[in-house]
Protein backbone atom coordinates (compact mmCIF):
# COMPACT_ATOMS: atom_id res chain seq x y z
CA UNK A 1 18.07 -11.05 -2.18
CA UNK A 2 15.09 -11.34 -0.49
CA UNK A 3 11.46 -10.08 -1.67
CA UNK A 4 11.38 -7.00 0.99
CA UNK A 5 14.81 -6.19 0.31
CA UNK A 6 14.55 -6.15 -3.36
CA UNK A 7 11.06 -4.49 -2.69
CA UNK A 8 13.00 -1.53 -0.55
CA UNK A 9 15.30 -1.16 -3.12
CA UNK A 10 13.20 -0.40 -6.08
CA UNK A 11 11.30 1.66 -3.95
CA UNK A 12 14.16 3.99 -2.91
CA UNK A 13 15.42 4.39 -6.52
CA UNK A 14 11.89 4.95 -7.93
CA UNK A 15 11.45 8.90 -8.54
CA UNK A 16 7.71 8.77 -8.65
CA UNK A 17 7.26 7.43 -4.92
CA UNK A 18 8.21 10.13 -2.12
CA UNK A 19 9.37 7.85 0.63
CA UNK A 20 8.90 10.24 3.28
CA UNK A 21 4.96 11.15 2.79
CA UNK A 22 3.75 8.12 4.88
CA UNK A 23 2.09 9.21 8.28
CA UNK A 24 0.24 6.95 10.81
CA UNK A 25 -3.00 8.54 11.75
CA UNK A 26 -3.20 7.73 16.07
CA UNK A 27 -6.91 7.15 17.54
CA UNK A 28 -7.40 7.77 21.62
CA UNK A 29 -8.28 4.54 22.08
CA UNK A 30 -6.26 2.56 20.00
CA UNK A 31 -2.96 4.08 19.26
CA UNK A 32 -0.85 1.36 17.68
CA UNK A 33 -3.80 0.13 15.60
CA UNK A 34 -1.72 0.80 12.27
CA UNK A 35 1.52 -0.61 13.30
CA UNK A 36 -0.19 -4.44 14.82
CA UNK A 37 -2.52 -4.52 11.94
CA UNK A 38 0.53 -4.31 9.54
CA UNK A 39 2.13 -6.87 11.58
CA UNK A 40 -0.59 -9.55 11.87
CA UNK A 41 -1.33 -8.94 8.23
CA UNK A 42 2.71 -9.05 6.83
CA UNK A 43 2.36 -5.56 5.30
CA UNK A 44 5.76 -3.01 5.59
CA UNK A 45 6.17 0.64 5.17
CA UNK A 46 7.44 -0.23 1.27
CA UNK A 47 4.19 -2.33 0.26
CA UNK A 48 2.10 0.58 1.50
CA UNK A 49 4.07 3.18 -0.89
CA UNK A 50 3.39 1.00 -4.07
CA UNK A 51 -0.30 0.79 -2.94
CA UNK A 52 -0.24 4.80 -2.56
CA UNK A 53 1.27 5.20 -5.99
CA UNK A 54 0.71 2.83 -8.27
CA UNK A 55 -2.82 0.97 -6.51
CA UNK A 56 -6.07 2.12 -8.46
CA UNK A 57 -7.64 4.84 -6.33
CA UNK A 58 -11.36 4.82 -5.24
CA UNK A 59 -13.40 6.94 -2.41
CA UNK A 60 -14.91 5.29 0.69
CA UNK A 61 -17.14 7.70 2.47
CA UNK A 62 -14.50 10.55 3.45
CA UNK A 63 -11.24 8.23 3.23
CA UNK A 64 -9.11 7.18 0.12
CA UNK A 65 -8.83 3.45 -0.64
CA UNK A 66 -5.46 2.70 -3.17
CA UNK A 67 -5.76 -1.24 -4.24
CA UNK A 68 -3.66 -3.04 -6.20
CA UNK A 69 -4.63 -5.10 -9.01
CA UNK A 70 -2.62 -6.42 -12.05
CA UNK A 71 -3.35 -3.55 -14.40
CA UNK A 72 -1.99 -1.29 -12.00
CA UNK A 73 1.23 -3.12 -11.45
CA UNK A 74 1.87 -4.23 -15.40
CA UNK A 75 4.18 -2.28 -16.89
CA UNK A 76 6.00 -0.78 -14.21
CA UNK A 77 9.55 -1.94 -12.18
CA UNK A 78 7.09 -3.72 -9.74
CA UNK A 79 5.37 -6.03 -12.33
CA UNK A 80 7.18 -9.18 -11.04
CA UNK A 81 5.50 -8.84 -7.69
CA UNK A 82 2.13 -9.10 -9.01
CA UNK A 83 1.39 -11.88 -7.33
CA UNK A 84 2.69 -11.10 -3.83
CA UNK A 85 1.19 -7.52 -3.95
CA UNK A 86 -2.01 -8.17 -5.72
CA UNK A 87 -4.75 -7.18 -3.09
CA UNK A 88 -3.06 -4.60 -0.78
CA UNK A 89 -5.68 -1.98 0.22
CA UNK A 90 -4.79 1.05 2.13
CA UNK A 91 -7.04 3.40 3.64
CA UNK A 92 -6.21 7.14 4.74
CA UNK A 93 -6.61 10.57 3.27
CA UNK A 94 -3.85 13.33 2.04
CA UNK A 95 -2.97 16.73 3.96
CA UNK A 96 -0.12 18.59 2.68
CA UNK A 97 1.70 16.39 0.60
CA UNK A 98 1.41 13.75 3.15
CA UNK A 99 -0.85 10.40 3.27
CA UNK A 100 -2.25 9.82 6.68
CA UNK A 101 -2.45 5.53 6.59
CA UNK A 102 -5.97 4.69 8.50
CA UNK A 103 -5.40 0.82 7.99
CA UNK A 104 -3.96 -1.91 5.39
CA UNK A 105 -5.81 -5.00 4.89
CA UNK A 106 -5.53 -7.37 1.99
CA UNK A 107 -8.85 -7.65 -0.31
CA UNK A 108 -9.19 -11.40 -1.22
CA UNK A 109 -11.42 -10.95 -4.07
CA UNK A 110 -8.95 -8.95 -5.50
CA UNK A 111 -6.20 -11.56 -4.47
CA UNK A 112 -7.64 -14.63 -5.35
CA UNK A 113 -9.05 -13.40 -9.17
CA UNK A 114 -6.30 -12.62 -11.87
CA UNK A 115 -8.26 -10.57 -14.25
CA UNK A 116 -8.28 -7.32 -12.80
């Protein structure tokens, strides 16, 4: 099975993720901002709910950032995709039980150092 498949999988049988909280936040000038940056950076719809539940959460001006790092991942179904999820930053804000997803970006200092 492949990584996103397996990925999918343990996402939809996980009870603490709520698959259907994910919104795309649309700007007037750039309206499929979200969707191309996922695809330029290889980031899906399943990365960005382990980021939103399991990432370590810190404030950036008015928006949320969720990143993952090791210690967030150890210990949990998703600990043996450390190393392909290690990095994933979201950005967005939550209204009403649901996340509104500014960007995704990987953070390469996170990435590249294994000791957070």
């Amino acid at each position: 099975m492949s990584i996103k498949a397996e990925l999918a999988a343990l996402t939809f049988l996980d009870e603490k993720i709520d698959v259907d909280c994910l919104l795309y936040v649309v700007n007037d000038k750039d309206p499929l901002h979200v969707e191309r940056k996922q695809q330029q950076r290889a980031i899906n719809d399943t990365m960005v709910l382990v980021a939103l539940y399991y990432g370590s959460k810190k404030r950036t001006y008015k928006d949320l950032a969720y990143t993952i790092t090791d210690r967030s991942l150890r210990g949990t179904p998703y600990n043996k995709f450390i190393g392909k999820l290690r990095g994933l930053t979201i950005i967005g804000n939550w209204d009403d039980n649901k996340f509104h997803l500014r960007t995704s970006f990987w953070n390469f200092v996170v990435k590249q150092r294994k000791r957070y």
